[in-house]
N, C-alpha and C. Protein backbone atom coordinates (compact mmCIF):
# COMPACT_ATOMS: atom_id res chain seq x y z
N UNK A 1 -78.62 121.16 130.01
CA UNK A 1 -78.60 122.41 129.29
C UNK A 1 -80.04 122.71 128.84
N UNK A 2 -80.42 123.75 128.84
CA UNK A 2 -81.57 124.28 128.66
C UNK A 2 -81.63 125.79 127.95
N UNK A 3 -82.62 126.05 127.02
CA UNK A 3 -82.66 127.47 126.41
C UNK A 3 -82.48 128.34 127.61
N UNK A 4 -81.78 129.49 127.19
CA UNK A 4 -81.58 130.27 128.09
C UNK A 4 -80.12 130.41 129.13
N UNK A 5 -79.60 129.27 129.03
CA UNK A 5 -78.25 128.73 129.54
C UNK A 5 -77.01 129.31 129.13
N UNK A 6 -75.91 129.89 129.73
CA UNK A 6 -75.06 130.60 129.17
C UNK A 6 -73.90 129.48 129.22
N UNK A 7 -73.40 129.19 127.96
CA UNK A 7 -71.57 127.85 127.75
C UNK A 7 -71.01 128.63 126.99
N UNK A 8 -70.06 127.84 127.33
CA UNK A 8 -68.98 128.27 126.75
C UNK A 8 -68.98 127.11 125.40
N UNK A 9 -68.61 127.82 124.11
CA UNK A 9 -68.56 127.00 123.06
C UNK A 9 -66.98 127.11 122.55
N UNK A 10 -67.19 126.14 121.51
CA UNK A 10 -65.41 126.39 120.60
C UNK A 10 -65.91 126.90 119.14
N UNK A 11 -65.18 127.50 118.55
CA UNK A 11 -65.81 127.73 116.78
C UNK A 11 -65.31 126.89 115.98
N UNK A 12 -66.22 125.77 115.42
CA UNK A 12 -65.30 125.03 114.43
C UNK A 12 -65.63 124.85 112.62
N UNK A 13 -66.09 126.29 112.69
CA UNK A 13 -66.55 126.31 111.15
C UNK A 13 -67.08 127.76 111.12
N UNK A 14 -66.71 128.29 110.12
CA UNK A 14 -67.29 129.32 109.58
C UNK A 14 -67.79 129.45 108.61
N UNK A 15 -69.57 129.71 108.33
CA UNK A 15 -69.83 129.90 106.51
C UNK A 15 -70.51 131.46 106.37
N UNK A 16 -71.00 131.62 105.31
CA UNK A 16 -71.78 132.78 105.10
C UNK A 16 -72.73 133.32 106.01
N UNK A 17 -73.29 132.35 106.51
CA UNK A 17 -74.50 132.12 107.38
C UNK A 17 -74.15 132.31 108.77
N UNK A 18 -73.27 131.65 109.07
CA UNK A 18 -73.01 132.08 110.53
C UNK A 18 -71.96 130.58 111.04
N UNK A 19 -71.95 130.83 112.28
CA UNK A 19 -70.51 129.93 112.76
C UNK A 19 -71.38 128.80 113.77
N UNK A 20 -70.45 127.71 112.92
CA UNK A 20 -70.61 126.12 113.76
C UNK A 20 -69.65 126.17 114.89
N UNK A 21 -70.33 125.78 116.35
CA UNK A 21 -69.77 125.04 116.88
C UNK A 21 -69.62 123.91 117.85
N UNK A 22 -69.10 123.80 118.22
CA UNK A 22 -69.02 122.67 119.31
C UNK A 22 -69.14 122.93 121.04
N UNK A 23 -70.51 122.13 121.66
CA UNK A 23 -70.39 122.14 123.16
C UNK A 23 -70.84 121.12 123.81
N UNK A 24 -69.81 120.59 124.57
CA UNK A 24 -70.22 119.40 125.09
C UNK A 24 -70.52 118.00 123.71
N UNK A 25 -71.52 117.08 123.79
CA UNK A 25 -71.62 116.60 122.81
C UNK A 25 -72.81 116.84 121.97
N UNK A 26 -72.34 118.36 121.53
CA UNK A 26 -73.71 119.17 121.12
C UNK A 26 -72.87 119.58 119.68
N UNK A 27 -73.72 119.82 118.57
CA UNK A 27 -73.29 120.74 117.40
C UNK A 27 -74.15 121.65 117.45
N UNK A 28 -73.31 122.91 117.50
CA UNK A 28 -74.60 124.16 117.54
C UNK A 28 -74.26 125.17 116.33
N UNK A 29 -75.40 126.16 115.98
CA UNK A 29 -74.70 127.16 114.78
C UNK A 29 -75.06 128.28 115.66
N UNK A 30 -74.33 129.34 115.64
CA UNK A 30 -74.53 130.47 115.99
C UNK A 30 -74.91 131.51 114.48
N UNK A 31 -76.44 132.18 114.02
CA UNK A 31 -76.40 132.51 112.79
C UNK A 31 -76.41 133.75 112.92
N UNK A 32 -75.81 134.38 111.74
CA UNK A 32 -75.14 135.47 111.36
C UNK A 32 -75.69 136.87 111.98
N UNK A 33 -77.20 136.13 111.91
CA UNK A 33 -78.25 137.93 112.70
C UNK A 33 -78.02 137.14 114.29
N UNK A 34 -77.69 136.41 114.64
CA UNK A 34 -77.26 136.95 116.05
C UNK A 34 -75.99 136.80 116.80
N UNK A 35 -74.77 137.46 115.60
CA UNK A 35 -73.78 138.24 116.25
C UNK A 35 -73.92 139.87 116.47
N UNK A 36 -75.09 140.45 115.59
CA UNK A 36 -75.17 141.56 116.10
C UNK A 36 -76.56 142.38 115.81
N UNK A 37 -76.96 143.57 116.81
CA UNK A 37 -78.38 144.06 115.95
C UNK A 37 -77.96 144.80 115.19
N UNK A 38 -77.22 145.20 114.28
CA UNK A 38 -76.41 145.77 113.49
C UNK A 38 -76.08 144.36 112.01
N UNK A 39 -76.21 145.36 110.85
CA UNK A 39 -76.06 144.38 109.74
C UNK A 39 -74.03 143.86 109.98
N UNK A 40 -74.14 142.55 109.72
CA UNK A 40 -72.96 141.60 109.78
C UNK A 40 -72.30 141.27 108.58
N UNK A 41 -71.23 142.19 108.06
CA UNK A 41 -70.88 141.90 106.55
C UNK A 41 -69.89 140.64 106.76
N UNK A 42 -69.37 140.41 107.75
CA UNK A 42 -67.80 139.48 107.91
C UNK A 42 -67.87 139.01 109.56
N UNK A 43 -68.31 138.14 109.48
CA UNK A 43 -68.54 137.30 110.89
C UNK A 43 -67.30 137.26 111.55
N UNK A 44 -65.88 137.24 110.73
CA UNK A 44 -64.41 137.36 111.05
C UNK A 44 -64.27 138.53 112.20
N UNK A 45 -65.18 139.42 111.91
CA UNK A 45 -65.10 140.55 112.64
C UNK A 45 -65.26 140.30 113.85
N UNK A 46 -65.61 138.96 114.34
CA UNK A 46 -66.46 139.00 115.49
C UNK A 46 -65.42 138.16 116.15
N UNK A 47 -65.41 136.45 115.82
CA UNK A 47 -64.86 135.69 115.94
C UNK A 47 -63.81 134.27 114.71
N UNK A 48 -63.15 134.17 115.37
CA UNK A 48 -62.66 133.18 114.00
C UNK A 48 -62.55 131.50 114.45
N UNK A 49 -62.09 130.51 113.74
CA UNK A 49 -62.14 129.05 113.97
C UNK A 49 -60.95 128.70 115.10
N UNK A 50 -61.30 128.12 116.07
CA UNK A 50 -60.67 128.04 117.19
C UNK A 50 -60.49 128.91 118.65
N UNK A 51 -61.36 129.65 118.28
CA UNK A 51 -62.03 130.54 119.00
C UNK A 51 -62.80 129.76 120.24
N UNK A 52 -62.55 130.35 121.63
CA UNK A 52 -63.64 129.69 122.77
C UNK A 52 -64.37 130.69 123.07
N UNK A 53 -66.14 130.58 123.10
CA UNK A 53 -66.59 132.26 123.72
C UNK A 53 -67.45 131.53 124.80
N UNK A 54 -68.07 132.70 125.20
CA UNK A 54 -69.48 132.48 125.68
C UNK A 54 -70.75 132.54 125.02
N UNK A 55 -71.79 132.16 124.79
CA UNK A 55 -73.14 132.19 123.99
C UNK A 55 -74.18 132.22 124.94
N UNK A 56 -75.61 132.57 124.79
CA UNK A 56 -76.23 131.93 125.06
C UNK A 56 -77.25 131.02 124.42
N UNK A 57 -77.89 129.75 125.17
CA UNK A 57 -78.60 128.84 123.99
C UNK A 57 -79.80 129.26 123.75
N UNK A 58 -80.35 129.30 122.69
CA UNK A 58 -81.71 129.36 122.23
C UNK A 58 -82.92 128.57 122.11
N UNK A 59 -82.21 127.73 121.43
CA UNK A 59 -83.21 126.15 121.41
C UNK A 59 -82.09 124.90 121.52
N UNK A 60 -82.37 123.66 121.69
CA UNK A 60 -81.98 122.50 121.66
C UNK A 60 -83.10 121.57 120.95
N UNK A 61 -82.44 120.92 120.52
CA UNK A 61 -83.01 119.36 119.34
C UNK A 61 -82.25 118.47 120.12
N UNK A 62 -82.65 117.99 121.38
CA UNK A 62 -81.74 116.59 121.95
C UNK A 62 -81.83 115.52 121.16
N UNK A 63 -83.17 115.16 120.35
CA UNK A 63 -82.76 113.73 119.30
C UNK A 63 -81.56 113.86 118.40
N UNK A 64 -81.41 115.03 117.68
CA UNK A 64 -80.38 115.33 116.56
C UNK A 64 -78.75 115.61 117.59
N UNK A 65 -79.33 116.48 118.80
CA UNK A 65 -78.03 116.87 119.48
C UNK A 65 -77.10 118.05 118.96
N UNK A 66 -78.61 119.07 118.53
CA UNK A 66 -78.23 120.24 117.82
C UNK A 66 -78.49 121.42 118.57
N UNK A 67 -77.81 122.67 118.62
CA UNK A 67 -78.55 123.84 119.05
C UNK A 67 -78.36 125.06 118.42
N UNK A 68 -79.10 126.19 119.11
CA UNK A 68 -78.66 127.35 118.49
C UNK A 68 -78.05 128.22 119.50
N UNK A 69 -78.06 129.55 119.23
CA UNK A 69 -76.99 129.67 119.93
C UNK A 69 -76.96 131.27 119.67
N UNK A 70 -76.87 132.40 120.25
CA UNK A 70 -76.44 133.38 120.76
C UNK A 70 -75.30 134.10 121.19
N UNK A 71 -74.71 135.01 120.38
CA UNK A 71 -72.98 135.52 120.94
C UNK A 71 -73.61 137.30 120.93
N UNK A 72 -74.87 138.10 120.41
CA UNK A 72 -75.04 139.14 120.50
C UNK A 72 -76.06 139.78 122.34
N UNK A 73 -76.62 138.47 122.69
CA UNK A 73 -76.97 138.50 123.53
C UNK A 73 -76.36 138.32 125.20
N UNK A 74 -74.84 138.25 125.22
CA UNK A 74 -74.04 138.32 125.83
C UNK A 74 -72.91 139.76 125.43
N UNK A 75 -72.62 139.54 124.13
CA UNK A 75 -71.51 140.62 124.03
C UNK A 75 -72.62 141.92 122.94
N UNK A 76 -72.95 142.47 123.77
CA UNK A 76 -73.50 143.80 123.10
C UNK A 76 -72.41 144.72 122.78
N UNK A 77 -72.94 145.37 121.36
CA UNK A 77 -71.72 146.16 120.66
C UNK A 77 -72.79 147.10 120.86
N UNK A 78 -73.80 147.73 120.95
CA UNK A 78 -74.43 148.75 121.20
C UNK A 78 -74.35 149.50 120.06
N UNK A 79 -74.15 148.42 118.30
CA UNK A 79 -73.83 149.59 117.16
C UNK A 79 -72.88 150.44 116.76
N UNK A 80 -71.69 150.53 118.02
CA UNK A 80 -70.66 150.87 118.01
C UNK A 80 -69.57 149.96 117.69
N UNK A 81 -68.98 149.78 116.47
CA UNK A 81 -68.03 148.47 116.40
C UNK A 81 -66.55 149.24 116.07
N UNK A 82 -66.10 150.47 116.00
CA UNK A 82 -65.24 151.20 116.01
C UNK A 82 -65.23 152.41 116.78
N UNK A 83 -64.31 153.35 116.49
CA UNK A 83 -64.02 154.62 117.16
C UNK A 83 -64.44 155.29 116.40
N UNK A 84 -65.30 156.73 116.51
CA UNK A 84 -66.05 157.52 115.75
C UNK A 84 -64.95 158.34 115.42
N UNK A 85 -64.60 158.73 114.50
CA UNK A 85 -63.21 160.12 113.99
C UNK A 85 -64.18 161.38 114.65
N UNK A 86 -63.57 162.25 115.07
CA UNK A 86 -63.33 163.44 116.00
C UNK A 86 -62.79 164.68 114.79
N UNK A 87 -63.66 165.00 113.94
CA UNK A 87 -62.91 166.26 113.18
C UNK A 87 -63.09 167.48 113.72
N UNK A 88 -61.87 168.01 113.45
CA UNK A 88 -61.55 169.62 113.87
C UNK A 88 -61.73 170.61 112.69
N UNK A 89 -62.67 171.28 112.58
CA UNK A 89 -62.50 172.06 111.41
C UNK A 89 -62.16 173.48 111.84
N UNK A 90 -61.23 173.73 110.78
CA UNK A 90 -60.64 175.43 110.55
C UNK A 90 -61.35 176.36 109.75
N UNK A 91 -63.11 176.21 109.97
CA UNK A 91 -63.65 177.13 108.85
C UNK A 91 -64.10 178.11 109.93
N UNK A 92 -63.89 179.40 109.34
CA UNK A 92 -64.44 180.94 110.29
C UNK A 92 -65.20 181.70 109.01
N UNK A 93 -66.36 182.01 109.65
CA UNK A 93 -67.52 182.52 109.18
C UNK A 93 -66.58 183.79 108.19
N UNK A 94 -66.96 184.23 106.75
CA UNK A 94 -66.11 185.75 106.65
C UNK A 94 -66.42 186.63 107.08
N UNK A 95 -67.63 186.84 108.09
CA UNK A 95 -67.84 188.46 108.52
C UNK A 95 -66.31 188.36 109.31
N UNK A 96 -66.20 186.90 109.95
CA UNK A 96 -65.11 187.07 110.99
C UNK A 96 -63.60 187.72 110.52
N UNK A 97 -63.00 187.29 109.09
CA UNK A 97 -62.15 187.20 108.43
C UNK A 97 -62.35 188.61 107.86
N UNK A 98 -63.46 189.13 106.97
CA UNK A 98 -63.37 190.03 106.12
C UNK A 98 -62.97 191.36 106.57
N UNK A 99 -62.70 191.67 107.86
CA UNK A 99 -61.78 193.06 108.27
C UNK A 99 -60.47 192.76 107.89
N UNK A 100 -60.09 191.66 108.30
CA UNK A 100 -58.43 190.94 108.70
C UNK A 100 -58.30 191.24 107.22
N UNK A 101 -58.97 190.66 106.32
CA UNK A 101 -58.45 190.77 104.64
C UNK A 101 -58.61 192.14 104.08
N UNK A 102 -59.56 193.25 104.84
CA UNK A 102 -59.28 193.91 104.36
C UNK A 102 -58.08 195.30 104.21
N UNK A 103 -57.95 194.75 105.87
CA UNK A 103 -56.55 195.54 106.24
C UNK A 103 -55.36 195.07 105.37
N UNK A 104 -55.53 193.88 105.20
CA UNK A 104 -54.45 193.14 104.46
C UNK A 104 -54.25 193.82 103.42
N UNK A 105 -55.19 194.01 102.49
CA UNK A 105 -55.77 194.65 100.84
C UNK A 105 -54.79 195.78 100.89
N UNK A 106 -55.44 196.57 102.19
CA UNK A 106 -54.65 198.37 102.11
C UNK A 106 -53.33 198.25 102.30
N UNK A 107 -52.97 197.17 103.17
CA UNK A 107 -51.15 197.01 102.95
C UNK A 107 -50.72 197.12 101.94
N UNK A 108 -51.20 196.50 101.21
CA UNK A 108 -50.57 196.22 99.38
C UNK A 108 -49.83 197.27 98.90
């Protein structure tokens, strides 16, 4: 394994910071700024514990048998993490309206 390498990991911890996990006989963290280029309030959002993804690696520490680790550099959200609402508005200018009301008026 080498930086740059795309595995598959498992998630076996979640903290504030970002998510531990496990590959091969590796402990890696995946941290919080790189699940997305977008600010990360709830990492839940992304993935949870027992989770298998893909990553890619960043660095390796073979004495310790640590790495880091990448999940925004495979799954791009492009900033989009929902559906944008679509409003319809019913507003008409009053030049448009103000005949219609005024015919209305003379009915009276």
């Amino acid at each position: 394994m080498i930086p740059g390498d795309i595995v598959n990991v498992k998630i076996t911890g979640i903290v504030g910071y970002g998510a531990f996990v496990e590959v091969d006989d590796y402990i890696g963290l995946i941290h919080i700024s790189e699940f997305s280029d977008n600010y990360v309030k709830n990492i839940h959002e992304f993935v949870h514990v027992g989770d298998e993804i893909r990553a890619r690696v960043l660095s390796i520490d073979e004495e310790n048998k640590k790495i880091n680790l990448s999940y925004k550099q495979l799954h791009k959200t492009k900033g989009v993490k929902c559906k944008v609402p679509t409003y319809e508005v019913g507003f008409k200018p009053l030049s448009s309206n103000l005949s219609k009301w005024i015919e209305d008026y003379k009915k009276r």
